[in-house]
C-alpha atoms as a PDB file:
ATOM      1  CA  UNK A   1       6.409  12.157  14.452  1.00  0.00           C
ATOM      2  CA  UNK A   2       4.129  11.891  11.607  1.00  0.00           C
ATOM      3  CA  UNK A   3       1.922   8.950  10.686  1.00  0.00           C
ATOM      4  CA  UNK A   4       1.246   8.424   6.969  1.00  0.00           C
ATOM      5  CA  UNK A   5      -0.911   5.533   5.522  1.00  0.00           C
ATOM      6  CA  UNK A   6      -0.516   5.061   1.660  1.00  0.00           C
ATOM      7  CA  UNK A   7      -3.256   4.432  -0.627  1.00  0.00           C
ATOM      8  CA  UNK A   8      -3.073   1.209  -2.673  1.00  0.00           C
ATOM      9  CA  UNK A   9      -2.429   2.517  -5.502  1.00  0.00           C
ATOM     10  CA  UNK A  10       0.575   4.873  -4.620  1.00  0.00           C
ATOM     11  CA  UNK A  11       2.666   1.332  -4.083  1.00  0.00           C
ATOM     12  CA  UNK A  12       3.090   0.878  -7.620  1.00  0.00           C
ATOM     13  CA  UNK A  13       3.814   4.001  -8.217  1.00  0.00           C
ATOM     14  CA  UNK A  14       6.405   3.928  -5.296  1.00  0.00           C
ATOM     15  CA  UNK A  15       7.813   0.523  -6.955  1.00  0.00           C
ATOM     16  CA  UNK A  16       8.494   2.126 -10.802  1.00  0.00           C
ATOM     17  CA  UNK A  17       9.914   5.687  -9.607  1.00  0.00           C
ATOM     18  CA  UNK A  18      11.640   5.663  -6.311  1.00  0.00           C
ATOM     19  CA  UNK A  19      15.341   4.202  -6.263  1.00  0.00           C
ATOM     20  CA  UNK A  20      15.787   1.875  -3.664  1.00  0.00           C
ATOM     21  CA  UNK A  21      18.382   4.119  -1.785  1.00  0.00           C
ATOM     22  CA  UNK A  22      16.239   6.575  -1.790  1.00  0.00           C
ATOM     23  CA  UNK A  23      13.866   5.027  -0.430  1.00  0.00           C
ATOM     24  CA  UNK A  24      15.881   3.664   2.333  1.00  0.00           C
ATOM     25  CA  UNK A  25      16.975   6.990   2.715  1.00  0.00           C
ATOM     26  CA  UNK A  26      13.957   8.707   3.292  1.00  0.00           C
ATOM     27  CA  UNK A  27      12.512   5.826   5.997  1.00  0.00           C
ATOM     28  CA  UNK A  28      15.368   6.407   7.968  1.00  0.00           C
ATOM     29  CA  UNK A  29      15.602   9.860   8.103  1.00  0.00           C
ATOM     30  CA  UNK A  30      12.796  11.582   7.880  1.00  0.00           C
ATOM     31  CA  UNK A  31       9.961  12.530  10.860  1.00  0.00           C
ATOM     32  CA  UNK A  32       7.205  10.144  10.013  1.00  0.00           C
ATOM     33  CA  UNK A  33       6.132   6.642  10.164  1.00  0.00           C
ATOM     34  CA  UNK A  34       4.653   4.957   7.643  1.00  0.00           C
ATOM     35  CA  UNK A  35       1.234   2.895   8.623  1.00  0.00           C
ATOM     36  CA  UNK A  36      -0.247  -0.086   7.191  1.00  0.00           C
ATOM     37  CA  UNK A  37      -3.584  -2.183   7.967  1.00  0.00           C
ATOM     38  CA  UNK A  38      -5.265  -5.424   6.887  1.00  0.00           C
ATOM     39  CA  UNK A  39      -7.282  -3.549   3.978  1.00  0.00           C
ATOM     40  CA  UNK A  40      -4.644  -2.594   2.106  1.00  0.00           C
ATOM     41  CA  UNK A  41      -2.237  -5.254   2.365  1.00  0.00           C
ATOM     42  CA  UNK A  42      -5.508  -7.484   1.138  1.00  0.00           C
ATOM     43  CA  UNK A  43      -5.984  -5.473  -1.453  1.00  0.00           C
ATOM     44  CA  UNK A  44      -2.066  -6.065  -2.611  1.00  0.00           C
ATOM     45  CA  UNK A  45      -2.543  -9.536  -1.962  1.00  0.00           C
ATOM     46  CA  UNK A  46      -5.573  -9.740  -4.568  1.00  0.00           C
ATOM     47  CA  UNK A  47      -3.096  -9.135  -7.527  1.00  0.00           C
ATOM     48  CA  UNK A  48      -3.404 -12.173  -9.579  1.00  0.00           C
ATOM     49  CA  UNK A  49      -0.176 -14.313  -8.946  1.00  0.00           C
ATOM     50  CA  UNK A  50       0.320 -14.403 -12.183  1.00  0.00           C
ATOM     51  CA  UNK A  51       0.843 -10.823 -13.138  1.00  0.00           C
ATOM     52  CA  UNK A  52       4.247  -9.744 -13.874  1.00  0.00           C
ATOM     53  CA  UNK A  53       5.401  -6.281 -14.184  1.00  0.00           C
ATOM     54  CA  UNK A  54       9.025  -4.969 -15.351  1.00  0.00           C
ATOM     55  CA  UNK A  55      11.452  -3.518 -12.840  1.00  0.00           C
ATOM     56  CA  UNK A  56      14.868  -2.655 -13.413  1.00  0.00           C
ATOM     57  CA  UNK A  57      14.783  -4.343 -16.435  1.00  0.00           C
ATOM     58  CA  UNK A  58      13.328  -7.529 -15.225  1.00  0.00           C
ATOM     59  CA  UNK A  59      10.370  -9.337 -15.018  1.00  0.00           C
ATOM     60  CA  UNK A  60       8.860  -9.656 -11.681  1.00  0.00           C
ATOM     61  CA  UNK A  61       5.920 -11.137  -9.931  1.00  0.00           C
ATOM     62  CA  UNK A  62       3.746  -7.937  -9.355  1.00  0.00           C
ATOM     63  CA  UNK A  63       1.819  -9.220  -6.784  1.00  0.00           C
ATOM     64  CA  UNK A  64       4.938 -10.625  -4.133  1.00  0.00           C
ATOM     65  CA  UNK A  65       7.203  -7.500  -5.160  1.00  0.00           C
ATOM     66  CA  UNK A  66       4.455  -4.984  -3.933  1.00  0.00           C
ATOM     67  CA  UNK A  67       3.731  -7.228  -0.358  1.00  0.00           C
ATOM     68  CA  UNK A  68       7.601  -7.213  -0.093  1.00  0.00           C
ATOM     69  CA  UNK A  69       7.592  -3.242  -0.513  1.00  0.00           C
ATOM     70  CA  UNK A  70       4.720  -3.105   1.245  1.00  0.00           C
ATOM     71  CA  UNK A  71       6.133  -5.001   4.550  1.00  0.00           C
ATOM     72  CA  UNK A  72       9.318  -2.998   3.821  1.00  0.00           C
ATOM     73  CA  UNK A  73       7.802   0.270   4.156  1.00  0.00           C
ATOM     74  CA  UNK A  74       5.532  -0.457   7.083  1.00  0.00           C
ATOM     75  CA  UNK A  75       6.956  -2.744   9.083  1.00  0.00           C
ATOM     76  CA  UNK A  76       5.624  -3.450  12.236  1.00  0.00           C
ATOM     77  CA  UNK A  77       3.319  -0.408  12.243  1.00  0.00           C
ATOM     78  CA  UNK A  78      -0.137  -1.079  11.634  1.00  0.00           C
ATOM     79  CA  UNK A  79      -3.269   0.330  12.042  1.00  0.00           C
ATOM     80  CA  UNK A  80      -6.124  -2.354  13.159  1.00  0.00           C
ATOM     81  CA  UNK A  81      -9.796  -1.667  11.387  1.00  0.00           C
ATOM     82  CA  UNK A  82     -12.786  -1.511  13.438  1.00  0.00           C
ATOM     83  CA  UNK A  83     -16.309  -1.925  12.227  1.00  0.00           C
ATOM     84  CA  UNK A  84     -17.148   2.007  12.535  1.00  0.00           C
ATOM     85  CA  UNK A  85     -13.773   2.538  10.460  1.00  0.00           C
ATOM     86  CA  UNK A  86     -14.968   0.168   7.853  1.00  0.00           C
ATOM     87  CA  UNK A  87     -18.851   1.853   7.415  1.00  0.00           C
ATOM     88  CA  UNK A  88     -16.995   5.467   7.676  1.00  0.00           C
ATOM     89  CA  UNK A  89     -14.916   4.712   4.739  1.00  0.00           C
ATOM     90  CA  UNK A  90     -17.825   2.725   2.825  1.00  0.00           C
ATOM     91  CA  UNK A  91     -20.526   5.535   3.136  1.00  0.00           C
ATOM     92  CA  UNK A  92     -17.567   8.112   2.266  1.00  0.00           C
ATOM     93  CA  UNK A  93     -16.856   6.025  -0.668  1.00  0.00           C
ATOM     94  CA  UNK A  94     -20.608   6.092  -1.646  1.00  0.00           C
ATOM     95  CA  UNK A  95     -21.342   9.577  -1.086  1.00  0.00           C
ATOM     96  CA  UNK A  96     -17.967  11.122  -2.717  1.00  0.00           C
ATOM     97  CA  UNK A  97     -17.670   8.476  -5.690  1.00  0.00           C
ATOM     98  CA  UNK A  98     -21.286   6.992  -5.923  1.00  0.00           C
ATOM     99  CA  UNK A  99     -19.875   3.653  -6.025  1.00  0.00           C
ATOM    100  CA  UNK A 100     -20.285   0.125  -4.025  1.00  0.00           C
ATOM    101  CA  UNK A 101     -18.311  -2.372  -2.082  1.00  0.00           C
ATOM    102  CA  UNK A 102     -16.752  -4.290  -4.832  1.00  0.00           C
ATOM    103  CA  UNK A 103     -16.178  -8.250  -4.138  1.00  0.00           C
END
């Protein structure tokens, strides 16, 4: 069994071009497991409540349709972040992208 952990950004993404049955579809059958952790569902959860996006033809609260997919696609499974997971990802960040924490 595989376990995959999706990027932030790929949610969105997931939300405007995957059909719901697909979707389903594929978490049901397929051989992998899709992981979550407290970073990225904080990170979904930083959306301004206020920001609607269009799906299906409707207007929808950005911010509680991606924690719903998110929860939906996870589940239960989630990853917990340690201290040395936080400073390997940080000093990766800086040394690949140049950049900074951002608050």
């Amino acid at each position: 069994m595989k376990r995959i952990i999706i990027d932030t950004n790929v949610y969105k993404f997931i939300l405007k071009s995957i059909e719901k049955q697909l979707l389903e579809f594929t978490l049901k059958n397929q051989n992998f497991v899709f992981y979550g952790n407290s970073v990225i569902r904080k990170e979904l959860r930083d959306i301004p409540r206020f920001k609607i996006g269009l799906l299906e033809g409707k207007k929808r609260n950005l911010r509680n349709t991606l924690l719903s997919l998110y929860d939906f696609i996870v589940g239960k499974h989630h990853y917990e972040i340690n201290r040395q997971m936080e400073e390997l990802a940080d000093n990766d960040f800086k040394k690949e992208l140049g950049g900074g924490k951002f608050d």
